[in-house]
Every structure is written in C-alpha cells, then in structure tokens.
PDB file of N, CA and C in Angstrom:
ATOM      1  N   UNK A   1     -25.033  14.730  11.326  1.00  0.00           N
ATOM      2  CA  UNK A   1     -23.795  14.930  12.055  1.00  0.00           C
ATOM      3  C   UNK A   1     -22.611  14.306  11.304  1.00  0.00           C
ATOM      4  N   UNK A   2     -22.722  13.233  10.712  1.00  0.00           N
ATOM      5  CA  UNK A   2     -21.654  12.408   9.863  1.00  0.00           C
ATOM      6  C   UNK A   2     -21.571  13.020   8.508  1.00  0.00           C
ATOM      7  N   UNK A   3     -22.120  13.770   7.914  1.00  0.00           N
ATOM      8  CA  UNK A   3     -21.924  14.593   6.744  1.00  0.00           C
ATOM      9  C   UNK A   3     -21.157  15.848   7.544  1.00  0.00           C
ATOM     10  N   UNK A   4     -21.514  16.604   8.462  1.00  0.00           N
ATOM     11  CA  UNK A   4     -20.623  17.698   9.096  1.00  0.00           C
ATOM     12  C   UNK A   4     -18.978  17.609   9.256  1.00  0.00           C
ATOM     13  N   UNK A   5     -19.007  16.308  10.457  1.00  0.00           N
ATOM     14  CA  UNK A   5     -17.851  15.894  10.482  1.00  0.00           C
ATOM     15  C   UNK A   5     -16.974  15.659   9.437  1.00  0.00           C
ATOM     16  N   UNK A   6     -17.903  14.753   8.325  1.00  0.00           N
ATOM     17  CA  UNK A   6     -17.205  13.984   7.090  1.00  0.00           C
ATOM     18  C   UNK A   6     -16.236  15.991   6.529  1.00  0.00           C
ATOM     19  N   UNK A   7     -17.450  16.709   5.968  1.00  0.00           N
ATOM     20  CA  UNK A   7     -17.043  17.715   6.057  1.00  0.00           C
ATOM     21  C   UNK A   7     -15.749  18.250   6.303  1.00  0.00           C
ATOM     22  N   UNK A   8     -15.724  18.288   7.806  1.00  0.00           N
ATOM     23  CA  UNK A   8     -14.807  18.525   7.873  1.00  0.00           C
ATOM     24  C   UNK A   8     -13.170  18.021   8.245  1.00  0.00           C
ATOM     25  N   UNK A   9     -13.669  16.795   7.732  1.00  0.00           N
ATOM     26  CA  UNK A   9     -12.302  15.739   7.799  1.00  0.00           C
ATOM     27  C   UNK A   9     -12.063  15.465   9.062  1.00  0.00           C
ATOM     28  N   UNK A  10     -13.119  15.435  10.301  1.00  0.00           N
ATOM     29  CA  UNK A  10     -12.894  14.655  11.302  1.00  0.00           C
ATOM     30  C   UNK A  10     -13.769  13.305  11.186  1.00  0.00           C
ATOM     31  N   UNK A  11     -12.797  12.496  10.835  1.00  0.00           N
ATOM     32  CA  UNK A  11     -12.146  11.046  11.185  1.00  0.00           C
ATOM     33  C   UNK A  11     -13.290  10.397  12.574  1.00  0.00           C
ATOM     34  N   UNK A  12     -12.110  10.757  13.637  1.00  0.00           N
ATOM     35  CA  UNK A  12     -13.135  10.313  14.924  1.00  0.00           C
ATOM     36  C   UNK A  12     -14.495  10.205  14.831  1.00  0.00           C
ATOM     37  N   UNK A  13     -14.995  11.455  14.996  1.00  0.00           N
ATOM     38  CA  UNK A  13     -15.906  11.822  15.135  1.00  0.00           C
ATOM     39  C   UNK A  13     -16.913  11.216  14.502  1.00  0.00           C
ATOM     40  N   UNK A  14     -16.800  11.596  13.019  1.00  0.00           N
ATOM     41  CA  UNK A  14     -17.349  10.725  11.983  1.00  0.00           C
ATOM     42  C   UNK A  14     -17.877   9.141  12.321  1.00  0.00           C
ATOM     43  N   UNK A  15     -17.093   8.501  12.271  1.00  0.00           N
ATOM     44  CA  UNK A  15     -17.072   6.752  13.110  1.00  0.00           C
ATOM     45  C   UNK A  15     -17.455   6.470  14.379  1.00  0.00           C
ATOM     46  N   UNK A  16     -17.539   7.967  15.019  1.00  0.00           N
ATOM     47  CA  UNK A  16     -18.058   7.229  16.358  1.00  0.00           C
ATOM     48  C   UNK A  16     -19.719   7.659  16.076  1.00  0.00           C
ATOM     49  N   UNK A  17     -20.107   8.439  15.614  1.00  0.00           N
ATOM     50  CA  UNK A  17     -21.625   8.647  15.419  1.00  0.00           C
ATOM     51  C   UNK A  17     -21.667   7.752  14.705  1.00  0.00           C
ATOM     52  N   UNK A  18     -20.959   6.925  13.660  1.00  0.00           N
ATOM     53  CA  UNK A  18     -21.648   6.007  12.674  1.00  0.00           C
ATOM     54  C   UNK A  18     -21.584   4.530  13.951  1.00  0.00           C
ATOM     55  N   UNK A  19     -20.910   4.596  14.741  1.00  0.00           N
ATOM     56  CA  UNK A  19     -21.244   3.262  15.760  1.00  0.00           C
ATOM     57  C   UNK A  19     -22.503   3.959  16.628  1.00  0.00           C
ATOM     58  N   UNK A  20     -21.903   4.869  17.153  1.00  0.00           N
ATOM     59  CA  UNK A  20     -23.484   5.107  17.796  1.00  0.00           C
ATOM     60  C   UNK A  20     -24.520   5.369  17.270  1.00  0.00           C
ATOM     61  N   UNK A  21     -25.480   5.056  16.110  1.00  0.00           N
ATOM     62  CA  UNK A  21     -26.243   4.599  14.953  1.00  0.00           C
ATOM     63  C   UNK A  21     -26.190   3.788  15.060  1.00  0.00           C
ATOM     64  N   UNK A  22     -25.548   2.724  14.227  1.00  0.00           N
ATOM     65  CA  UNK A  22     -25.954   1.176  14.408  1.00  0.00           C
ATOM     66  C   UNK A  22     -26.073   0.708  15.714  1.00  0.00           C
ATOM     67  N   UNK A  23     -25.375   0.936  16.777  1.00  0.00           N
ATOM     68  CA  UNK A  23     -25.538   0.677  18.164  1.00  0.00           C
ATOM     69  C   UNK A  23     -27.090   1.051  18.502  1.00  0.00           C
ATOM     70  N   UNK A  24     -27.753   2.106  18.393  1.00  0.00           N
ATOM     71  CA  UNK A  24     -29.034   1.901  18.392  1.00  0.00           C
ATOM     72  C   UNK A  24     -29.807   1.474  17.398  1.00  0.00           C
ATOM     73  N   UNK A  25     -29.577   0.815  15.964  1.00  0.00           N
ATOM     74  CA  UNK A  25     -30.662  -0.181  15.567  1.00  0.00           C
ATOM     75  C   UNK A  25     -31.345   0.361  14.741  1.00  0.00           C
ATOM     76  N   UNK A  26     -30.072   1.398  14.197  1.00  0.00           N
ATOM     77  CA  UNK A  26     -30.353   2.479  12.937  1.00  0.00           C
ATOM     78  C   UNK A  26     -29.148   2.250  11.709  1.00  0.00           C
ATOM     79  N   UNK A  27     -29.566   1.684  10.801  1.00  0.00           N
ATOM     80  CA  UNK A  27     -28.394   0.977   9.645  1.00  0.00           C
ATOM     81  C   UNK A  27     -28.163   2.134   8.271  1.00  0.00           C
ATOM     82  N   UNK A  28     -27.016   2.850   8.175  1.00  0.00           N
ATOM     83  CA  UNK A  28     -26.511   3.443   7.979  1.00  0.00           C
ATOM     84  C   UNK A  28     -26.659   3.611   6.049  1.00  0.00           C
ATOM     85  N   UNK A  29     -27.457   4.545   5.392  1.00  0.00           N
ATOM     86  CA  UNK A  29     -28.177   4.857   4.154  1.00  0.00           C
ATOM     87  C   UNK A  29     -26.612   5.184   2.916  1.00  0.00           C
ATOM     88  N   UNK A  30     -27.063   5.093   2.104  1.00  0.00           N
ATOM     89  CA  UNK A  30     -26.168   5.653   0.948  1.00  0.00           C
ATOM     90  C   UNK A  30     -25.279   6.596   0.896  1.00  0.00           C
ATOM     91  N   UNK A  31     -26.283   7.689   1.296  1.00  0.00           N
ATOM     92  CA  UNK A  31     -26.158   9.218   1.924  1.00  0.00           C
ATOM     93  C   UNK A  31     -24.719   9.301   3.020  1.00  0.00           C
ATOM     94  N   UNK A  32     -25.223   8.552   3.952  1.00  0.00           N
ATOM     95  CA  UNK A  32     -24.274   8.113   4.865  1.00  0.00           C
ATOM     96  C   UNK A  32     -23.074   7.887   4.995  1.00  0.00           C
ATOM     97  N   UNK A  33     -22.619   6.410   4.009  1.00  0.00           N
ATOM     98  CA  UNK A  33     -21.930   5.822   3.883  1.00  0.00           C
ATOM     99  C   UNK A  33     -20.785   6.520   2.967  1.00  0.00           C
ATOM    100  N   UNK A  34     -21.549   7.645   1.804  1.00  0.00           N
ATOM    101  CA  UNK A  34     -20.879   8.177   1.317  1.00  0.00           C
ATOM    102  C   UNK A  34     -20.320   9.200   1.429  1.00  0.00           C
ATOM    103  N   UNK A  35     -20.941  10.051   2.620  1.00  0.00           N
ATOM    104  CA  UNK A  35     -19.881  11.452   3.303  1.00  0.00           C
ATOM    105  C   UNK A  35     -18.694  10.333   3.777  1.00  0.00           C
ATOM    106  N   UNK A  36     -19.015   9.502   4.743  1.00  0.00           N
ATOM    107  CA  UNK A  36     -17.776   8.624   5.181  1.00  0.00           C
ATOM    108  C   UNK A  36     -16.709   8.486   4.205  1.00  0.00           C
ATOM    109  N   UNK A  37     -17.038   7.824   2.966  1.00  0.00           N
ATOM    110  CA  UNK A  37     -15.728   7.498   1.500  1.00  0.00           C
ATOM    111  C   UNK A  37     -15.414   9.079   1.848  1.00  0.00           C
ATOM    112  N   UNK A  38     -15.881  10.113   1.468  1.00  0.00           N
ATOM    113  CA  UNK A  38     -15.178  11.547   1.314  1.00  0.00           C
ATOM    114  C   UNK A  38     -14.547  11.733   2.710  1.00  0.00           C
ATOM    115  N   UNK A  39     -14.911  11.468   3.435  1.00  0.00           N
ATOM    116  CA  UNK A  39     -14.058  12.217   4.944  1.00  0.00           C
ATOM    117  C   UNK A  39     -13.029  11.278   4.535  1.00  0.00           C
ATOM    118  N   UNK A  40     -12.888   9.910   4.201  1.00  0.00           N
ATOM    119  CA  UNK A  40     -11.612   9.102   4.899  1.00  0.00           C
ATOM    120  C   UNK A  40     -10.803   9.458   2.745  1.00  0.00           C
ATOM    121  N   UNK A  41     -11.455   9.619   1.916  1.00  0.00           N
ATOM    122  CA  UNK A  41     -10.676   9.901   0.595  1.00  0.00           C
ATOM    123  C   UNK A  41      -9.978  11.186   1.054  1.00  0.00           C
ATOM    124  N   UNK A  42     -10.433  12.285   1.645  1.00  0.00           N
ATOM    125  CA  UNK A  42      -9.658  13.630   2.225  1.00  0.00           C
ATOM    126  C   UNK A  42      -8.762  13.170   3.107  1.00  0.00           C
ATOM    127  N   UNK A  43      -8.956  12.493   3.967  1.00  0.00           N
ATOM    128  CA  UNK A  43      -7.991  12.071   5.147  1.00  0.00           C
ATOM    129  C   UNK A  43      -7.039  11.273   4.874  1.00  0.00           C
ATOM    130  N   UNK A  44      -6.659  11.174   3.358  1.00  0.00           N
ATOM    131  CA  UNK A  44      -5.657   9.960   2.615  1.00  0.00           C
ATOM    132  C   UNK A  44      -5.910   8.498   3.127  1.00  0.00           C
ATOM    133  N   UNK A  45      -7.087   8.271   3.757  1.00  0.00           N
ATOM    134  CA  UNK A  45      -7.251   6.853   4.167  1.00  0.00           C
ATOM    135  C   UNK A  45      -7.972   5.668   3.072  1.00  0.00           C
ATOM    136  N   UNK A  46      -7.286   5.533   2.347  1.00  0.00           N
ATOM    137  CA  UNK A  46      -8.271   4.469   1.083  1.00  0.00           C
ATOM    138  C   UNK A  46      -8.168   3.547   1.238  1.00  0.00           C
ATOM    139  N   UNK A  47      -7.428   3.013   2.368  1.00  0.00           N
ATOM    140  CA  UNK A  47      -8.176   1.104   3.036  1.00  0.00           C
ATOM    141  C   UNK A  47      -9.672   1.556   3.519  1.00  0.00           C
ATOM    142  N   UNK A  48      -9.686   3.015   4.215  1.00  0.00           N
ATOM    143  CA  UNK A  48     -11.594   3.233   5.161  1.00  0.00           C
ATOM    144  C   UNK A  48     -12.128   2.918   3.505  1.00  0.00           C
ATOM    145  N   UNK A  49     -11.729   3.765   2.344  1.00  0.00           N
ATOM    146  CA  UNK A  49     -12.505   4.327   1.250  1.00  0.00           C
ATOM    147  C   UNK A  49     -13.004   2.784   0.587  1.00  0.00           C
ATOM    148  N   UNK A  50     -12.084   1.923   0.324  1.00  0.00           N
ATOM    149  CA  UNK A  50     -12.522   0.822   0.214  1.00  0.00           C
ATOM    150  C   UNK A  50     -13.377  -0.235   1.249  1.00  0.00           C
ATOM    151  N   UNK A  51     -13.107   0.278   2.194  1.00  0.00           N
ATOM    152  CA  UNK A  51     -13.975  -0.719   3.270  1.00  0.00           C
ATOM    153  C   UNK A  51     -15.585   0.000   2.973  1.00  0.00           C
ATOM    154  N   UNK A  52     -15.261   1.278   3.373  1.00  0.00           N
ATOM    155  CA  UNK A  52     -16.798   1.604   3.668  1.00  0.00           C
ATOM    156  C   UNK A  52     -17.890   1.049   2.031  1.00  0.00           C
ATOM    157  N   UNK A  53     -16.659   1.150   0.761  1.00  0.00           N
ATOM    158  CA  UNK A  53     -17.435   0.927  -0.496  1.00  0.00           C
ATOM    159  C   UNK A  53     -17.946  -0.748  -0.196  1.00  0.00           C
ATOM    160  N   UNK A  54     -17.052  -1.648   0.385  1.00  0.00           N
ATOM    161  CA  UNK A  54     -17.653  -2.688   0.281  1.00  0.00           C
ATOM    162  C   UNK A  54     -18.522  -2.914   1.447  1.00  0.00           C
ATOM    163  N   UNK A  55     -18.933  -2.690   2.607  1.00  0.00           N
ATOM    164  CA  UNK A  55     -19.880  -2.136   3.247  1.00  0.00           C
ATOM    165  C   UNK A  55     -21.400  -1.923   2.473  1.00  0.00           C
ATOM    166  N   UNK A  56     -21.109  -1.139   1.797  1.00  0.00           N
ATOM    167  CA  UNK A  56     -22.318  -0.412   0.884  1.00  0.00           C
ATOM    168  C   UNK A  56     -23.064  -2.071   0.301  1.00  0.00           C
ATOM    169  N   UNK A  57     -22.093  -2.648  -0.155  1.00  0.00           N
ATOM    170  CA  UNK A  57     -22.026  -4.147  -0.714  1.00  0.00           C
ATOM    171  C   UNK A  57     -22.751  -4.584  -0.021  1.00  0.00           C
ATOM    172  N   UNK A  58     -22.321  -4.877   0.998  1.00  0.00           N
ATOM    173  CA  UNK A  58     -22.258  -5.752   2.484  1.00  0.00           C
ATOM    174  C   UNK A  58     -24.433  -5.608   2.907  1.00  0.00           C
ATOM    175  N   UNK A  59     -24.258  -4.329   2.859  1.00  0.00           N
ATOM    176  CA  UNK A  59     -25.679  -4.045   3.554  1.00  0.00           C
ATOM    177  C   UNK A  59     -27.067  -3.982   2.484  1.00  0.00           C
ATOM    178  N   UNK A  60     -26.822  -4.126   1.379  1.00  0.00           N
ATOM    179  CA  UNK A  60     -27.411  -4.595   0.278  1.00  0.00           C
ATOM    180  C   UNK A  60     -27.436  -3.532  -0.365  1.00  0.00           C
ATOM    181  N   UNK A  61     -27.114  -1.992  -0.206  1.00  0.00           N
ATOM    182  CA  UNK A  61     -27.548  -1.213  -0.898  1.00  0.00           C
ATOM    183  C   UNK A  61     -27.354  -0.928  -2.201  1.00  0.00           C
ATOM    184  N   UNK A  62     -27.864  -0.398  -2.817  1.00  0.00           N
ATOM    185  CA  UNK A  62     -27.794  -0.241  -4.433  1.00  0.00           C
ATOM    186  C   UNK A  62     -26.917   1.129  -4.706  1.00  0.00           C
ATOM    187  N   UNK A  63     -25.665   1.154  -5.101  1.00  0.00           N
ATOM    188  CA  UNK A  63     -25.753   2.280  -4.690  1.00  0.00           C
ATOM    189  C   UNK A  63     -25.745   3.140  -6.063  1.00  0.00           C
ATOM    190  N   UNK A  64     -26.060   4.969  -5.888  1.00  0.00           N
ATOM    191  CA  UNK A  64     -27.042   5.727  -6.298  1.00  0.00           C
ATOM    192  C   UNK A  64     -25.432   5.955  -7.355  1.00  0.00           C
ATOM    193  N   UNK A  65     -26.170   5.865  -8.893  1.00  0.00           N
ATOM    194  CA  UNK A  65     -25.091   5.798 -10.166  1.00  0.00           C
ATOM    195  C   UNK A  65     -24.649   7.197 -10.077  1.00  0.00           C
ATOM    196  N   UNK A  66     -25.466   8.341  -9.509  1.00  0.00           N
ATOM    197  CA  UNK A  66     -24.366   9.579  -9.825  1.00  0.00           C
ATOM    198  C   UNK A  66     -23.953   9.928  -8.509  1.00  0.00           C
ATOM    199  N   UNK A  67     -24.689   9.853  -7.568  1.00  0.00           N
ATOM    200  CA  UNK A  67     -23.586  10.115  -5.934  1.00  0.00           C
ATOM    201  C   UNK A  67     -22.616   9.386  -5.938  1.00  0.00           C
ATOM    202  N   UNK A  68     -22.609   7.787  -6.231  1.00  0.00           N
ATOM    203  CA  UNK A  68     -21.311   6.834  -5.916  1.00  0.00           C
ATOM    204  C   UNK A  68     -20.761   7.186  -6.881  1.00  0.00           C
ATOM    205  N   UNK A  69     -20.952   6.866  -8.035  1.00  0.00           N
ATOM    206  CA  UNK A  69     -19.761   6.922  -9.148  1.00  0.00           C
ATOM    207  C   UNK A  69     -19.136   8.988  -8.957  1.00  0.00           C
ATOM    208  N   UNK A  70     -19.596   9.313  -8.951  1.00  0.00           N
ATOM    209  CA  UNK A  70     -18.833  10.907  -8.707  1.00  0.00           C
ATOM    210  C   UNK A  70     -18.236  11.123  -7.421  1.00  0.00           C
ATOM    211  N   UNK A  71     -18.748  10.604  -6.407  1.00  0.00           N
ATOM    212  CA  UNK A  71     -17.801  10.580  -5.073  1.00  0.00           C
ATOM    213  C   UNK A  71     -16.656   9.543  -5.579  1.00  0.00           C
ATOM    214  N   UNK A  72     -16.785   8.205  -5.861  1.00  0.00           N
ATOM    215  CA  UNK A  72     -15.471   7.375  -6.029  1.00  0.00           C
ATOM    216  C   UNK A  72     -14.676   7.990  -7.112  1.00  0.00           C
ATOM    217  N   UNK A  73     -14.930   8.501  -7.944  1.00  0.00           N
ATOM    218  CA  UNK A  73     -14.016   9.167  -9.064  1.00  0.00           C
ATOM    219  C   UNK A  73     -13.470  10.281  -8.140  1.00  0.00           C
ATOM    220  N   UNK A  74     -14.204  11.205  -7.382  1.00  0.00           N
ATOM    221  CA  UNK A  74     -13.230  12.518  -7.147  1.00  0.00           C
ATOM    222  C   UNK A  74     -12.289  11.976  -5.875  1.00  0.00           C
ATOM    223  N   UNK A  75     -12.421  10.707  -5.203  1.00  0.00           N
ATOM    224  CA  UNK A  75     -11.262   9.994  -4.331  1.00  0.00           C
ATOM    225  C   UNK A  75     -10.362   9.395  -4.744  1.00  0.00           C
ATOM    226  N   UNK A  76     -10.389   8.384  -6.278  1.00  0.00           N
ATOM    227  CA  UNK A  76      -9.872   8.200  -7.230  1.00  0.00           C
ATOM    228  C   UNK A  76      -8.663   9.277  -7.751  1.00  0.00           C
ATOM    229  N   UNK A  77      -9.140  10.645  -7.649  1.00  0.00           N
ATOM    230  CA  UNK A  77      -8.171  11.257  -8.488  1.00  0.00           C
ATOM    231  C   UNK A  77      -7.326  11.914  -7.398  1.00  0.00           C
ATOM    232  N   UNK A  78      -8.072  12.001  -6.024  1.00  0.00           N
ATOM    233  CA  UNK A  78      -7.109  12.162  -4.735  1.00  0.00           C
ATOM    234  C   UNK A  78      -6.096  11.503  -4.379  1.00  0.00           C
ATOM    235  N   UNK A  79      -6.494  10.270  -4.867  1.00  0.00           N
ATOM    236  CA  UNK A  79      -5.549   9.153  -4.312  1.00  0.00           C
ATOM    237  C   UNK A  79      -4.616   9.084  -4.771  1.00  0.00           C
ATOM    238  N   UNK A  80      -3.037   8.630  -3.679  1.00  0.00           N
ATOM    239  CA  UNK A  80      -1.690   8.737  -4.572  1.00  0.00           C
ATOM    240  C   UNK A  80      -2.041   7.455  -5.377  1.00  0.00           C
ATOM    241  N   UNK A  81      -0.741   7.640  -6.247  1.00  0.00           N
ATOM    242  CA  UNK A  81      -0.843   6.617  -7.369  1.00  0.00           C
ATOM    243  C   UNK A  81      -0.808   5.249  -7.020  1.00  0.00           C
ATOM    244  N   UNK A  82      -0.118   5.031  -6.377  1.00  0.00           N
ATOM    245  CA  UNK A  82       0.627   3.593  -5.794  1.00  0.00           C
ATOM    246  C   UNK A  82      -0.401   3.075  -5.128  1.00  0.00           C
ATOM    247  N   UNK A  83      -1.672   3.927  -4.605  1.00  0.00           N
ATOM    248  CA  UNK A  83      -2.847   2.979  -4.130  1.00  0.00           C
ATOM    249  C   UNK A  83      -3.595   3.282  -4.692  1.00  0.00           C
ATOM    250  N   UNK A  84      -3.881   3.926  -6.190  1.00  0.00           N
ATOM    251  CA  UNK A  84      -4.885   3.196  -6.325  1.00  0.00           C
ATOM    252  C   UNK A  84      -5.338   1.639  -6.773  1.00  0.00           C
ATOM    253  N   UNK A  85      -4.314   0.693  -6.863  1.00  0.00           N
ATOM    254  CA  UNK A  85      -4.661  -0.750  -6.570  1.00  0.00           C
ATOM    255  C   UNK A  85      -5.917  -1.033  -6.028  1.00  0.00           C
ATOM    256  N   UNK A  86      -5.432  -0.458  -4.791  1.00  0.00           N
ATOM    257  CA  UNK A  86      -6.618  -0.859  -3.913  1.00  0.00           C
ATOM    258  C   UNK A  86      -8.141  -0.510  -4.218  1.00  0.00           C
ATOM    259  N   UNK A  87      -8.311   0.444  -5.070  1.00  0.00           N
ATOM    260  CA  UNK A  87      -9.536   0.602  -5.489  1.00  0.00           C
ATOM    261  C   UNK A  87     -10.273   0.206  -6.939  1.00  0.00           C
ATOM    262  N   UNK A  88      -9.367  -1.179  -7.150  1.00  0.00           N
ATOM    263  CA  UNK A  88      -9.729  -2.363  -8.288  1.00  0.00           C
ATOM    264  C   UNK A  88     -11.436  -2.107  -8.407  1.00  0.00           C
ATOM    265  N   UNK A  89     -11.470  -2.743  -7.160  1.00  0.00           N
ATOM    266  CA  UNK A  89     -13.096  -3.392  -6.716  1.00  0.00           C
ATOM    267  C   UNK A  89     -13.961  -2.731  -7.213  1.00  0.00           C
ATOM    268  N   UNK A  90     -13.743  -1.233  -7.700  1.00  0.00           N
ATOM    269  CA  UNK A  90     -15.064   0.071  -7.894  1.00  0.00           C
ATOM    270  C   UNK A  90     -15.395  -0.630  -9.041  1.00  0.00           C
TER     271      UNK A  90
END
C-alpha cells in the first residue's frame, strides 16, 4: 500500500499506513522506507527525504547500494538547488 500511495505522491496516506505498521509491531524494510524518500522527493519535501534516510540509520538497516544510492541520486537531481544542503548526510 505505501509503494502505491508513494506512487502516487500521496503524502497522507503514505505515513499513515507507515504508522499503522509500526503501531502494530511491524518495523518498516528498505523497500519501504524507500518508496517513502520517492513519494516525499516528488512532493518537494526533502526535510521527509532526509528524515526518512536517517531513519534507515536509525533502525539499523543496511541499506541496499543500488536501490538507495539510485533512489537518493534521482531526488538529488529533483531537488531545488538551495536544498540540496540538506542532503550533505547521503
């Protein structure tokens, strides 16, 4: 459902299935985490794009060298100029 949404650049939607997941005691995969970076890199949101990357951090995952690095590059080149600052951390 969070790849659909991510899809299609609903935001809401997206985040509320990813709480209702962890709310039941289901912790949120690579896979996951990374339709999220694309819904919120489409949605011009790159404070989510950086949160959810350090997240990925956060929950120990390793993340996968050609899904992450090719999703953060094609949000990277979405992103206006002036933020990408914010995406030092990659």
């Amino acid at each position: 459902m969070i790849t659909i949404f991510s899809c299609c650049v609903k935001v809401v939607e997206a985040k509320a299935v990813l709480k209702e997941m962890v709310e039941s005691a289901f912790q949120p995969n690579i896979y996951v985490l990374i339709s999220l970076i694309q819904c919120y890199g489409k949605a011009d949101r790159t404070d989510d794009v950086v949160t959810t990357f350090d997240r990925i951090i956060e929950l120990g995952i390793t993340p996968d060298e050609r899904t992450t690095c090719g999703c953060l590059l094609n949000m990277m080149t979405q992103t206006p100029r002036e933020e990408l600052g914010l995406m030092e951390t990659f």
